[in-house]
PDB file of N, CA and C in Angstrom:
ATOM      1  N   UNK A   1       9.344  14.073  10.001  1.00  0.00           N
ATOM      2  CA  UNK A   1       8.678  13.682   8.783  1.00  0.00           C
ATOM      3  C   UNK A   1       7.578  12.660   9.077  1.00  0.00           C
ATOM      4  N   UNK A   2       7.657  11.607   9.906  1.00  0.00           N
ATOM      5  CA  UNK A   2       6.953  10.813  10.425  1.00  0.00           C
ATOM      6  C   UNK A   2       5.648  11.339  10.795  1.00  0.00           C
ATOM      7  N   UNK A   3       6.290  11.969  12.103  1.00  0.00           N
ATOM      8  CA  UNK A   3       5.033  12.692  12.860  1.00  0.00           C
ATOM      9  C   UNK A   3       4.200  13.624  12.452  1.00  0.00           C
ATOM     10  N   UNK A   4       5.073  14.007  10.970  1.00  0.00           N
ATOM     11  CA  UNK A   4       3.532  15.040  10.575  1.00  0.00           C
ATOM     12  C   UNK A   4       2.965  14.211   9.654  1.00  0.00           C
ATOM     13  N   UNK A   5       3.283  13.177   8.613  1.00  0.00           N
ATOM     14  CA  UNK A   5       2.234  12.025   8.337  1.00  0.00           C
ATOM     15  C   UNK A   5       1.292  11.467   9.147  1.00  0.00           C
ATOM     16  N   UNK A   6       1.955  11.661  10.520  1.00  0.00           N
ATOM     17  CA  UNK A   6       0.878  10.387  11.322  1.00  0.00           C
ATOM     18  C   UNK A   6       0.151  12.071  12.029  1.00  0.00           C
ATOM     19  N   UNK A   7       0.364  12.913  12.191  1.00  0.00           N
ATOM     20  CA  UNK A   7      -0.546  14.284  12.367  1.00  0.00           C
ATOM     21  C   UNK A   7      -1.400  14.399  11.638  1.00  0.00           C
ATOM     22  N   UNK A   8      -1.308  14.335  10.056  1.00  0.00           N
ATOM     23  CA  UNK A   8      -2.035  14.868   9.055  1.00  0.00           C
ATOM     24  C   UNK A   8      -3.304  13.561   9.367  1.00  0.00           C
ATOM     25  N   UNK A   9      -2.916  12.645   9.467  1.00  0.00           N
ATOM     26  CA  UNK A   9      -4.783  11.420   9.908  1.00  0.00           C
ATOM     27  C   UNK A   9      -5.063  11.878  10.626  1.00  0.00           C
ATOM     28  N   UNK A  10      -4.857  13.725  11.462  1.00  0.00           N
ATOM     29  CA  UNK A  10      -6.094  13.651  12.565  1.00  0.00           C
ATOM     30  C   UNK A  10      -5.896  12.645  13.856  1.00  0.00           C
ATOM     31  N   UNK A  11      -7.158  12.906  14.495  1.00  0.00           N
ATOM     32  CA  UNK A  11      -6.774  12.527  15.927  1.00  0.00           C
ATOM     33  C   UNK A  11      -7.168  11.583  16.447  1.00  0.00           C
ATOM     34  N   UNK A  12      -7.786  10.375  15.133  1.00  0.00           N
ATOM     35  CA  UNK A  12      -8.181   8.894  15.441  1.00  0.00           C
ATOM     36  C   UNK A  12      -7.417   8.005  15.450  1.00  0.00           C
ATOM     37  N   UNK A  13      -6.680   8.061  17.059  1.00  0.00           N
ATOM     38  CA  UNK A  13      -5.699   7.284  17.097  1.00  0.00           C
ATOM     39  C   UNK A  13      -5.862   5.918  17.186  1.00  0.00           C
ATOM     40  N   UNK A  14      -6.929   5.574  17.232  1.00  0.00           N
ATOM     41  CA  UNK A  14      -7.420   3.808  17.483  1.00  0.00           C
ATOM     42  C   UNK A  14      -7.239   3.734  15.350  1.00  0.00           C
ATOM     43  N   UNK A  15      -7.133   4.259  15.183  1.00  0.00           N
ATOM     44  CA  UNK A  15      -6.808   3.631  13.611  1.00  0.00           C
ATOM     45  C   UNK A  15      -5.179   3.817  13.264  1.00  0.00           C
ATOM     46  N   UNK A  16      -4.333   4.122  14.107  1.00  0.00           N
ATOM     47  CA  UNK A  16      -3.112   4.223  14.053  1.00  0.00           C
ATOM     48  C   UNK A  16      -2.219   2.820  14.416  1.00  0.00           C
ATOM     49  N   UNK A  17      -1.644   2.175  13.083  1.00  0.00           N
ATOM     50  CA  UNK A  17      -0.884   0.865  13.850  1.00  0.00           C
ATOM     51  C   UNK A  17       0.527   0.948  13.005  1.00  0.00           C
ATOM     52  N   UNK A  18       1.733   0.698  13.286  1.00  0.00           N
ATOM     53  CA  UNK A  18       2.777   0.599  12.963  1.00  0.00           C
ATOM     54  C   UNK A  18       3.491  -0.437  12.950  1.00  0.00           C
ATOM     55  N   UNK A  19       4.643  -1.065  12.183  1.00  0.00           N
ATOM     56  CA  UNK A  19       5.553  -2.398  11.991  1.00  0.00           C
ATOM     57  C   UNK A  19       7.233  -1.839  12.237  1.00  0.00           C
ATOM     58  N   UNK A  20       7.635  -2.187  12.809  1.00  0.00           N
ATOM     59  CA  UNK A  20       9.321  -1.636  12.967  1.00  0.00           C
ATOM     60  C   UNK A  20       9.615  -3.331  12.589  1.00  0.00           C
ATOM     61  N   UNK A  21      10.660  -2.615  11.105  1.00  0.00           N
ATOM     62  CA  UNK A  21      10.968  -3.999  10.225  1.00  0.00           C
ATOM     63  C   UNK A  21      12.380  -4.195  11.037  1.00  0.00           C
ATOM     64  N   UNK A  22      13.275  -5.562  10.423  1.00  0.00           N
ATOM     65  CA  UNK A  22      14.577  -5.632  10.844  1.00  0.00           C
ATOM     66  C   UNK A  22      15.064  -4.751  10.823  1.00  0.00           C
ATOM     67  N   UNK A  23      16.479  -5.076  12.311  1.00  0.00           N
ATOM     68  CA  UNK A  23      17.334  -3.685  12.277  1.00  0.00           C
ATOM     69  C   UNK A  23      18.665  -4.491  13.373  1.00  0.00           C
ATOM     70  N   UNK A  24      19.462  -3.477  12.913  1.00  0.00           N
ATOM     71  CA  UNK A  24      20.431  -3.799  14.230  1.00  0.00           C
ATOM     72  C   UNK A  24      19.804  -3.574  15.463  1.00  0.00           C
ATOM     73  N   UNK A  25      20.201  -5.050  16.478  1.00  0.00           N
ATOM     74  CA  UNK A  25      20.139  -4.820  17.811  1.00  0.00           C
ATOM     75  C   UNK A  25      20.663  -3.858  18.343  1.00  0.00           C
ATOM     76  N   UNK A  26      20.284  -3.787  19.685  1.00  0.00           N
ATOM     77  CA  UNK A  26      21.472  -3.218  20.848  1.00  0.00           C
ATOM     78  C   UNK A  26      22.741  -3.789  21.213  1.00  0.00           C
ATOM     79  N   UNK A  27      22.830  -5.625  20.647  1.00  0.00           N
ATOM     80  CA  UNK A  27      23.596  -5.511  20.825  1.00  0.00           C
ATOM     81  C   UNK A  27      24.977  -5.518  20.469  1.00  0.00           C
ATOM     82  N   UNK A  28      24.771  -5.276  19.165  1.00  0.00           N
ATOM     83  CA  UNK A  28      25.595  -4.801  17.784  1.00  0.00           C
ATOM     84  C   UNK A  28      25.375  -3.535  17.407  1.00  0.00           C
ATOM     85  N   UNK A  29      24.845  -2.355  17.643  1.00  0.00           N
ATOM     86  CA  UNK A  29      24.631  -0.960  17.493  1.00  0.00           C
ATOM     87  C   UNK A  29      25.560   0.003  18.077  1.00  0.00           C
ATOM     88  N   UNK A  30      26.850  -0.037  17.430  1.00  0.00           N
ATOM     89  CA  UNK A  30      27.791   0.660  18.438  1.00  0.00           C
ATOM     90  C   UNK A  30      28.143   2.271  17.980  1.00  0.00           C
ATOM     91  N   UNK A  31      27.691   3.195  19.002  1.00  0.00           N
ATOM     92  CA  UNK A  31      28.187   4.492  18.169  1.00  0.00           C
ATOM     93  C   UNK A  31      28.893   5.033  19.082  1.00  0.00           C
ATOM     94  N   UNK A  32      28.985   6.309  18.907  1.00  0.00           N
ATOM     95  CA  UNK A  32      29.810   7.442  19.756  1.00  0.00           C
ATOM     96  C   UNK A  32      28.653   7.950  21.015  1.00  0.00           C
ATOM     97  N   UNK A  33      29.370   8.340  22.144  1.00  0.00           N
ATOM     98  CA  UNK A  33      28.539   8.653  23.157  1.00  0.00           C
ATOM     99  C   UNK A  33      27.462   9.919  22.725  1.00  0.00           C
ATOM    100  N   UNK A  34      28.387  10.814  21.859  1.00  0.00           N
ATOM    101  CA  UNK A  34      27.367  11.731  21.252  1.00  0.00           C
ATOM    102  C   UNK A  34      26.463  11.313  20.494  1.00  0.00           C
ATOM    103  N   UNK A  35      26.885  10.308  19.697  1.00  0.00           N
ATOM    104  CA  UNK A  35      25.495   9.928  19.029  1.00  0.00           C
ATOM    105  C   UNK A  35      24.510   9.482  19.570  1.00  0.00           C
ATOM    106  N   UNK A  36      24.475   8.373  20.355  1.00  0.00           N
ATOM    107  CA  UNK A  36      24.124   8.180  20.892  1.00  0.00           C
ATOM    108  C   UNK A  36      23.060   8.591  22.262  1.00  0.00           C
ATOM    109  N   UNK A  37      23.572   9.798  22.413  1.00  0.00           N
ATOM    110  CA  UNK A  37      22.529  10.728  23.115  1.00  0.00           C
ATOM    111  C   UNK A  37      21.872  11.982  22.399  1.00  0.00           C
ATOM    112  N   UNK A  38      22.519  12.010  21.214  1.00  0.00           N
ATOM    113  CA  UNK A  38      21.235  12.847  20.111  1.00  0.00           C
ATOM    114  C   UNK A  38      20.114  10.995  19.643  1.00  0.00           C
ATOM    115  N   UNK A  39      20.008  10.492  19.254  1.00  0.00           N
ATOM    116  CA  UNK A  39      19.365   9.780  19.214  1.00  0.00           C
ATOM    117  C   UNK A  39      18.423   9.252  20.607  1.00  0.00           C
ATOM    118  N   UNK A  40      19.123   9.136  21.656  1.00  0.00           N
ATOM    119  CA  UNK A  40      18.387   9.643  23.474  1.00  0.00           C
ATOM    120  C   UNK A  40      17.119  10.822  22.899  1.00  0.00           C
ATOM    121  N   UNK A  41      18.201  11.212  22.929  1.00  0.00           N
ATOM    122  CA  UNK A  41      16.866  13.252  22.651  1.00  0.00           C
ATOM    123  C   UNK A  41      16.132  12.937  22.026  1.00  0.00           C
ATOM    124  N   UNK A  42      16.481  12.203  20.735  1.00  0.00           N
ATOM    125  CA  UNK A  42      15.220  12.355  19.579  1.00  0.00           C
ATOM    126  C   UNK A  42      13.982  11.847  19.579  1.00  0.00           C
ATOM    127  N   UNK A  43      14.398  10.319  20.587  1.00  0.00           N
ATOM    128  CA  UNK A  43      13.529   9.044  20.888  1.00  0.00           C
ATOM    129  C   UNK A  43      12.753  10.194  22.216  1.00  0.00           C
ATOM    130  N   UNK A  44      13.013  10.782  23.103  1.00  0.00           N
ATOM    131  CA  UNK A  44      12.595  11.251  24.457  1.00  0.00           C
ATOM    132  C   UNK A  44      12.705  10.381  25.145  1.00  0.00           C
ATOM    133  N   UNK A  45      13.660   9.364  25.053  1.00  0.00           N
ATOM    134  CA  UNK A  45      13.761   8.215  25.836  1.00  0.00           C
ATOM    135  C   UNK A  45      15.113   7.946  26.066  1.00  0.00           C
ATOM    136  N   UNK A  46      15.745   8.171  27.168  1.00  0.00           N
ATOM    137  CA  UNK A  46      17.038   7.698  27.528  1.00  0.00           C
ATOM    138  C   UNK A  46      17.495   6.276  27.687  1.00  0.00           C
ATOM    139  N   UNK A  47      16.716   5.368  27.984  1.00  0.00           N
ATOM    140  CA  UNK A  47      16.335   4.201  28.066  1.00  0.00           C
ATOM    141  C   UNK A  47      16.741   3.517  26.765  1.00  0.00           C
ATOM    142  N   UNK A  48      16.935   4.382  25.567  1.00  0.00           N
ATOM    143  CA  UNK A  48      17.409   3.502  24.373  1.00  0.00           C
ATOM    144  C   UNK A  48      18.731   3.356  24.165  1.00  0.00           C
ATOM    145  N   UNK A  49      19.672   4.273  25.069  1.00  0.00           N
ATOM    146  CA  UNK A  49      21.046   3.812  25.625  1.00  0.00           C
ATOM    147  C   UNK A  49      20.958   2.830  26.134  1.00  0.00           C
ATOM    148  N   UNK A  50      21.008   1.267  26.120  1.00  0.00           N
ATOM    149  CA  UNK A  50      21.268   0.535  27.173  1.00  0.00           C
ATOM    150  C   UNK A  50      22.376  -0.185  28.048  1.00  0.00           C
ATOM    151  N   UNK A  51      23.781   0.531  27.271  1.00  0.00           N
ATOM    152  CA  UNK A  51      24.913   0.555  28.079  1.00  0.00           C
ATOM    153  C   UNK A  51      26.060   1.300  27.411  1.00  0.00           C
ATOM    154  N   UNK A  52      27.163   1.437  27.943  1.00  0.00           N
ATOM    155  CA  UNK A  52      27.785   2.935  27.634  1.00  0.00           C
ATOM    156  C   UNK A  52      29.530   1.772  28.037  1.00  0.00           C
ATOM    157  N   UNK A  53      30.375   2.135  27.091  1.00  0.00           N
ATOM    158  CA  UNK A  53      31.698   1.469  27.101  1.00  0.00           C
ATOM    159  C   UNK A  53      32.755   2.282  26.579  1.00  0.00           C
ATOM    160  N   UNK A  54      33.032   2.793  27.550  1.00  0.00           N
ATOM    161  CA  UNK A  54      33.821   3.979  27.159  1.00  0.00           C
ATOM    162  C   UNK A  54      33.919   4.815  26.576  1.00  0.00           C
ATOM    163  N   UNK A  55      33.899   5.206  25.790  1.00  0.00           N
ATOM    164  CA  UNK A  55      33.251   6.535  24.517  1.00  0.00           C
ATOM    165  C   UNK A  55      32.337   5.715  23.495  1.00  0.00           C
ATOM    166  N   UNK A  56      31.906   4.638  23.575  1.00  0.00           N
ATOM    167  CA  UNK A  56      30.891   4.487  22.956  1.00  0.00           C
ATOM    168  C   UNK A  56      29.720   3.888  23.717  1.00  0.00           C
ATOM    169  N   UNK A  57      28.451   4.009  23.481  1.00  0.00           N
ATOM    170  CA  UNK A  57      27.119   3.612  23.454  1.00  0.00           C
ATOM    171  C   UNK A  57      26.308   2.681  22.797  1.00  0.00           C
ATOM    172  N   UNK A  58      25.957   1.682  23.312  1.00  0.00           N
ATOM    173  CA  UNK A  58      24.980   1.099  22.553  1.00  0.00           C
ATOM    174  C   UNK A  58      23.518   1.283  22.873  1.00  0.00           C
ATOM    175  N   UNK A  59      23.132   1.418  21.146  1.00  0.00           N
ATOM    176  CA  UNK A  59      21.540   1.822  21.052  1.00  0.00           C
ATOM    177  C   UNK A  59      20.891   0.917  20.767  1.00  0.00           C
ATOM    178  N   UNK A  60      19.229   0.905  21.361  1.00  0.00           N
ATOM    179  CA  UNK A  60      18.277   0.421  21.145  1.00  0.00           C
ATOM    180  C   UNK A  60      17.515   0.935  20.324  1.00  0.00           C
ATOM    181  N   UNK A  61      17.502   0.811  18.326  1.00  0.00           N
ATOM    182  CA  UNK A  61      17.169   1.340  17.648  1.00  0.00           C
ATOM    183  C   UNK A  61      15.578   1.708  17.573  1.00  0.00           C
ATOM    184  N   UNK A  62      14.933  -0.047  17.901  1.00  0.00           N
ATOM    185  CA  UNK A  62      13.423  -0.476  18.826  1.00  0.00           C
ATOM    186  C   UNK A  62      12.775   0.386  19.379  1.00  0.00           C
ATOM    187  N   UNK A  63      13.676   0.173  20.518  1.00  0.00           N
ATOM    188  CA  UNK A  63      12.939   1.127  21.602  1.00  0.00           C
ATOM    189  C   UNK A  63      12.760   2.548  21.136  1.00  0.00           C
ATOM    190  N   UNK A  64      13.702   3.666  20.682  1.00  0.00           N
ATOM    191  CA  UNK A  64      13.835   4.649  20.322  1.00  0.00           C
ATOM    192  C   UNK A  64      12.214   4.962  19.047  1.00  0.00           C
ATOM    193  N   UNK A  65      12.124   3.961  18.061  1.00  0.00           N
ATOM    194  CA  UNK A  65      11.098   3.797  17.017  1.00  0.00           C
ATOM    195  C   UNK A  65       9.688   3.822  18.021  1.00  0.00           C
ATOM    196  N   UNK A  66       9.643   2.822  18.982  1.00  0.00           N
ATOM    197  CA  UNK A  66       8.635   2.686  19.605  1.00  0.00           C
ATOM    198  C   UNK A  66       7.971   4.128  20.637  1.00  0.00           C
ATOM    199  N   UNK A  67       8.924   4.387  20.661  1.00  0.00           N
ATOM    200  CA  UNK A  67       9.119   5.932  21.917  1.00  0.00           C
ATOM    201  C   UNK A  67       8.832   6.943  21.247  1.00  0.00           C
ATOM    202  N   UNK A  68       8.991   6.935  19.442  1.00  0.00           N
ATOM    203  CA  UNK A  68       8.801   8.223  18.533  1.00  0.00           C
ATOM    204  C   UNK A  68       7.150   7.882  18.364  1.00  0.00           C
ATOM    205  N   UNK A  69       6.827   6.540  18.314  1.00  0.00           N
ATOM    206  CA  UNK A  69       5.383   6.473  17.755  1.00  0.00           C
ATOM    207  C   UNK A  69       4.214   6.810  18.784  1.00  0.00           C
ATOM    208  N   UNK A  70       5.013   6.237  19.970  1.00  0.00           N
ATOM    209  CA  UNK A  70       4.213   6.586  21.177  1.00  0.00           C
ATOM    210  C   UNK A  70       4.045   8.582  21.018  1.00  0.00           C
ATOM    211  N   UNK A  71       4.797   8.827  20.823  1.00  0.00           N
ATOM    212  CA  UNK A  71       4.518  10.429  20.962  1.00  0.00           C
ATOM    213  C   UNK A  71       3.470  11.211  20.090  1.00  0.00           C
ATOM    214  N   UNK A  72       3.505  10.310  18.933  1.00  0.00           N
ATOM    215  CA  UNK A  72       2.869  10.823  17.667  1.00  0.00           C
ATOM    216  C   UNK A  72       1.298   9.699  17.716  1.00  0.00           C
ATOM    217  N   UNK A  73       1.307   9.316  19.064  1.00  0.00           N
ATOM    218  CA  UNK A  73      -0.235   8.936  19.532  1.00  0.00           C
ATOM    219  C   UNK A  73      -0.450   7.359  18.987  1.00  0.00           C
ATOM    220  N   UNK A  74       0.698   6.425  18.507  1.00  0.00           N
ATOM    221  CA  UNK A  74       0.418   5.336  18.079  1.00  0.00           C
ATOM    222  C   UNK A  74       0.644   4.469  19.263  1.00  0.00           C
ATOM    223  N   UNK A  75      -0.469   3.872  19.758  1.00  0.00           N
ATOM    224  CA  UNK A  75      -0.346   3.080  20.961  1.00  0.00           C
ATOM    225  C   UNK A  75       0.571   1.697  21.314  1.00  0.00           C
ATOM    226  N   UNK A  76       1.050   1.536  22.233  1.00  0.00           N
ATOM    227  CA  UNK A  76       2.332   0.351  22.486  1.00  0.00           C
ATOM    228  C   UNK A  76       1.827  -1.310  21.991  1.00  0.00           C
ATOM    229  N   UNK A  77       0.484  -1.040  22.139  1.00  0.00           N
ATOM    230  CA  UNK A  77      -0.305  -2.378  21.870  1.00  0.00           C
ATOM    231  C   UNK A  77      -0.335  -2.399  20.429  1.00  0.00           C
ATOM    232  N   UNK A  78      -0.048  -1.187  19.443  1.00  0.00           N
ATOM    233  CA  UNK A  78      -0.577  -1.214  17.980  1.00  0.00           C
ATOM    234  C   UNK A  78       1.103  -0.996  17.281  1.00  0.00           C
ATOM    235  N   UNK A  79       1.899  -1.412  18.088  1.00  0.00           N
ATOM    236  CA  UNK A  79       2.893  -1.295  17.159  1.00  0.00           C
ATOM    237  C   UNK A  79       3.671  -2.815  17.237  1.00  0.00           C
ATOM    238  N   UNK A  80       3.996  -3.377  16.260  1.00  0.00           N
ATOM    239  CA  UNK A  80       4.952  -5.043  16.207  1.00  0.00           C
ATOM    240  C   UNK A  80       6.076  -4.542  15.550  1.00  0.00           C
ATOM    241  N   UNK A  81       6.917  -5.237  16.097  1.00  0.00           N
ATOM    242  CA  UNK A  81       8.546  -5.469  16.044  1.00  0.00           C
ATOM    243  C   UNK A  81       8.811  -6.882  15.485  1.00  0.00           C
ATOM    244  N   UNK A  82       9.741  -6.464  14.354  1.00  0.00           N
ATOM    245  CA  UNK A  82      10.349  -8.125  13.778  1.00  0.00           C
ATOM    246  C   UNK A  82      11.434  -7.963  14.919  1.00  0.00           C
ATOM    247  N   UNK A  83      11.969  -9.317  15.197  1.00  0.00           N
ATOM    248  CA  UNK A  83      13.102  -9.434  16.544  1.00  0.00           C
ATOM    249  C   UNK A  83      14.429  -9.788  15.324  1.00  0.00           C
ATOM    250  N   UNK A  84      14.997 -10.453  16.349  1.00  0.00           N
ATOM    251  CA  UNK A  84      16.119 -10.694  16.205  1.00  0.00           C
ATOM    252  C   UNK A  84      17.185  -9.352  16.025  1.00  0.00           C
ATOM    253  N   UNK A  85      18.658  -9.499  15.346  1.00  0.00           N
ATOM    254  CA  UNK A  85      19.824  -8.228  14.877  1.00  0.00           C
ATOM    255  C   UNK A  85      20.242  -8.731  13.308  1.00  0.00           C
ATOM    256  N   UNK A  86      20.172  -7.774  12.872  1.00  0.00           N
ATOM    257  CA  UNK A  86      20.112  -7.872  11.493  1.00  0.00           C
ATOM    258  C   UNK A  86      21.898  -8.214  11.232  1.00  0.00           C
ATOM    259  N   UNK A  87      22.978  -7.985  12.442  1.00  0.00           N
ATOM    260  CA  UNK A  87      24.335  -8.063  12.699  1.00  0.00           C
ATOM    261  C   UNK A  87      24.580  -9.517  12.821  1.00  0.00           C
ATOM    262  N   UNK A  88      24.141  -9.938  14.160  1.00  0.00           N
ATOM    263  CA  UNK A  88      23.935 -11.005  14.402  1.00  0.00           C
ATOM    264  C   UNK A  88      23.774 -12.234  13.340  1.00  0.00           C
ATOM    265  N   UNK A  89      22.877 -12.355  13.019  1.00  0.00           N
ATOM    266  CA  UNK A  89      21.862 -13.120  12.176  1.00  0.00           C
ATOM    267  C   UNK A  89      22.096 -13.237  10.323  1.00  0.00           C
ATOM    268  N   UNK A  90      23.289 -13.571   9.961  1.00  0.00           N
ATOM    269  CA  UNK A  90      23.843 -13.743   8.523  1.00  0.00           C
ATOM    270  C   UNK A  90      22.968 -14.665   8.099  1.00  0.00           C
ATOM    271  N   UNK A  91      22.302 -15.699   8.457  1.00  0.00           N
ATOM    272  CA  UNK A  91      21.115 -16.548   7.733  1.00  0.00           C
ATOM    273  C   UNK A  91      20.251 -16.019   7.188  1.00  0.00           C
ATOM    274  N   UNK A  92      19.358 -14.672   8.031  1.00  0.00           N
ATOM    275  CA  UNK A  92      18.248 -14.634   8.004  1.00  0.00           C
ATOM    276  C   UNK A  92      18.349 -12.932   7.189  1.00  0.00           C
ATOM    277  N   UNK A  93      19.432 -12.505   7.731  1.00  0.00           N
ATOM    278  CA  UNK A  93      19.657 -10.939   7.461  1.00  0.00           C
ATOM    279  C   UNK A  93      20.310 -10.365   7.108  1.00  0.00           C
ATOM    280  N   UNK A  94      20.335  -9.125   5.577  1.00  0.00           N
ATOM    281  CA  UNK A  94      21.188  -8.900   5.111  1.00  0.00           C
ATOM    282  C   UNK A  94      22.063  -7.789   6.274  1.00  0.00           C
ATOM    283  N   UNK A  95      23.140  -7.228   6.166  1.00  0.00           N
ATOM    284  CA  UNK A  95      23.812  -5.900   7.059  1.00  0.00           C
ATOM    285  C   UNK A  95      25.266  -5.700   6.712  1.00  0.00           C
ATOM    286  N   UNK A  96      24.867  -4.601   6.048  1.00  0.00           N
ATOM    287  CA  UNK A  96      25.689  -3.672   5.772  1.00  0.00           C
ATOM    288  C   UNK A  96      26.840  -3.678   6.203  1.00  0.00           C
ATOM    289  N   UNK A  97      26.714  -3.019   7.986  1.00  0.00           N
ATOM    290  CA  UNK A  97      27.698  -3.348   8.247  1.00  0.00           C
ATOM    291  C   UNK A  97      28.540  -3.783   8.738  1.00  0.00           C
ATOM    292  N   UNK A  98      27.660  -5.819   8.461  1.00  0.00           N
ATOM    293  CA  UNK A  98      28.879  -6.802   8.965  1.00  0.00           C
ATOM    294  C   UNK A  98      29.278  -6.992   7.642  1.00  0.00           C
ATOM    295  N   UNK A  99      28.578  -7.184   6.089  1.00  0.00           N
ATOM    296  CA  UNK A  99      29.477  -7.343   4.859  1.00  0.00           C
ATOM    297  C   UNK A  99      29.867  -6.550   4.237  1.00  0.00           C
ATOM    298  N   UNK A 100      29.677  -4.742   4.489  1.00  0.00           N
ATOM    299  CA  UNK A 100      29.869  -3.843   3.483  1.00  0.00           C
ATOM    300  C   UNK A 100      29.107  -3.577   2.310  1.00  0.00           C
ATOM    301  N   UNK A 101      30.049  -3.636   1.119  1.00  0.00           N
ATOM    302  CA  UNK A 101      29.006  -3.339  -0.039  1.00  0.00           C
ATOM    303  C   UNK A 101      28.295  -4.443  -0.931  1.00  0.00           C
ATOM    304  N   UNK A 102      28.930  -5.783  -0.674  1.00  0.00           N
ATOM    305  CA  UNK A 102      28.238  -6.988  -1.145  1.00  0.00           C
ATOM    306  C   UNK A 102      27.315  -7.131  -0.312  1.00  0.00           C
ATOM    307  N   UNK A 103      27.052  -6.838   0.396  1.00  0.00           N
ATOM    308  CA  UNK A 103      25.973  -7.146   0.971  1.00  0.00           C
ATOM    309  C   UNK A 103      24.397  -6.989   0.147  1.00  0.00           C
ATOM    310  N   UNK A 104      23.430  -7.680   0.220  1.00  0.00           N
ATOM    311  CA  UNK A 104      22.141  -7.421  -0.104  1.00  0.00           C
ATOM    312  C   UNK A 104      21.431  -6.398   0.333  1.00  0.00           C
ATOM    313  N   UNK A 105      20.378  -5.635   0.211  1.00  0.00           N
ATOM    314  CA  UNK A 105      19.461  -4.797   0.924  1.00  0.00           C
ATOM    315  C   UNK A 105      18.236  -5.042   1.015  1.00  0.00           C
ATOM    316  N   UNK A 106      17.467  -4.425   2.202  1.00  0.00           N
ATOM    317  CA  UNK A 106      16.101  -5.133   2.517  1.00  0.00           C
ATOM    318  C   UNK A 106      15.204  -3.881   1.966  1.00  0.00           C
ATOM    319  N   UNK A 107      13.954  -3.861   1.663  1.00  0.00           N
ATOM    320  CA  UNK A 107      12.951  -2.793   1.165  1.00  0.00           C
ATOM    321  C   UNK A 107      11.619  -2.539   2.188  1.00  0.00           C
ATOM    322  N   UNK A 108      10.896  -1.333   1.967  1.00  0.00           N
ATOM    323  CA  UNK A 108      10.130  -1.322   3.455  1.00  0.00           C
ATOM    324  C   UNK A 108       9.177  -0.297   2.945  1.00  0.00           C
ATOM    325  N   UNK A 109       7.744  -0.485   2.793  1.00  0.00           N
ATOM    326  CA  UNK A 109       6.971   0.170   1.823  1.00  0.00           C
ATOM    327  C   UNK A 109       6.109   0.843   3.372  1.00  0.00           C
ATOM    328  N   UNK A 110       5.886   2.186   3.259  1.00  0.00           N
ATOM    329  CA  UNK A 110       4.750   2.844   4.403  1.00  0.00           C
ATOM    330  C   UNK A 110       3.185   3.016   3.502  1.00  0.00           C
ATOM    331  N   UNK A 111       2.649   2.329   3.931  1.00  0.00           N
ATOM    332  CA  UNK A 111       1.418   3.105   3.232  1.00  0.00           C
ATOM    333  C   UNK A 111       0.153   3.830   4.453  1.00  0.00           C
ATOM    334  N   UNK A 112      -0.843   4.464   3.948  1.00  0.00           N
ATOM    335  CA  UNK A 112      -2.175   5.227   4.331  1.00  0.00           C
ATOM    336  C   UNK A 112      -3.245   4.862   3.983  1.00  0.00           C
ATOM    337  N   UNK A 113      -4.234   3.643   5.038  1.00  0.00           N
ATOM    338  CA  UNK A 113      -5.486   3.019   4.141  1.00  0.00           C
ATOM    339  C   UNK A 113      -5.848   4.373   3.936  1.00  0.00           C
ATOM    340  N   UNK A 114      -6.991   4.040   2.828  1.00  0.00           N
ATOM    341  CA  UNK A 114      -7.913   5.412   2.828  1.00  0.00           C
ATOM    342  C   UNK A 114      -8.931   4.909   4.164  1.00  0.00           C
ATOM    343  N   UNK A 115      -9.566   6.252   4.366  1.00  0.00           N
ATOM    344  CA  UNK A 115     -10.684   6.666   5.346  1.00  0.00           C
ATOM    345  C   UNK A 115     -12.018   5.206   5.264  1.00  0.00           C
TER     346      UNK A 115
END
């Protein structure tokens, strides 16, 4: 869905820039080894596994975002990352699922300057 939005602008990729908002780290991102390597595949980047604990995997949600944009021609220099783990970080960040359903939610608007 991404990549054919960022297809449909054509092939001026110097006008292509992207924001990857908060998210769980890697090092609170715990799934199943399968998941974990369909999300591998999806990113084309194995590298967003960054360690493996017995039947589960932890993902680098980041890296994986950064690895989809790179493909769809958005350059490494034109994309920013908010840091921190949205797990981690109860001050700053709401998550799901360290509180469940009290928890707050965050909002995340994409837009398309015009030409």
């Amino acid at each position: 869905m991404i990549g054919a939005a960022l297809s449909a602008l054509g092939d001026s990729r110097n006008t292509r820039v992207a924001a990857i908002g908060p998210c769980i780290g890697p090092c609170c991102f715990e799934v199943g080894v399968d998941v974990g390597d369909r999300i591998a595949r999806g990113a084309g980047d194995p590298d967003v596994i960054v360690r493996r604990v017995g039947d589960k995997a932890f993902v680098d949600l980041r890296l994986a975002a950064r690895a989809q944009l790179r493909a769809y021609g958005v350059a490494s220099g034109d994309v920013e990352a908010v840091g921190g783990c949205t797990n981690c970080d109860a001050e700053t960040y709401f998550s799901f699922r360290r509180d469940g359903a009290q928890s707050g939610r965050h909002l995340a608007v994409i837009r398309a300057k015009a030409a």
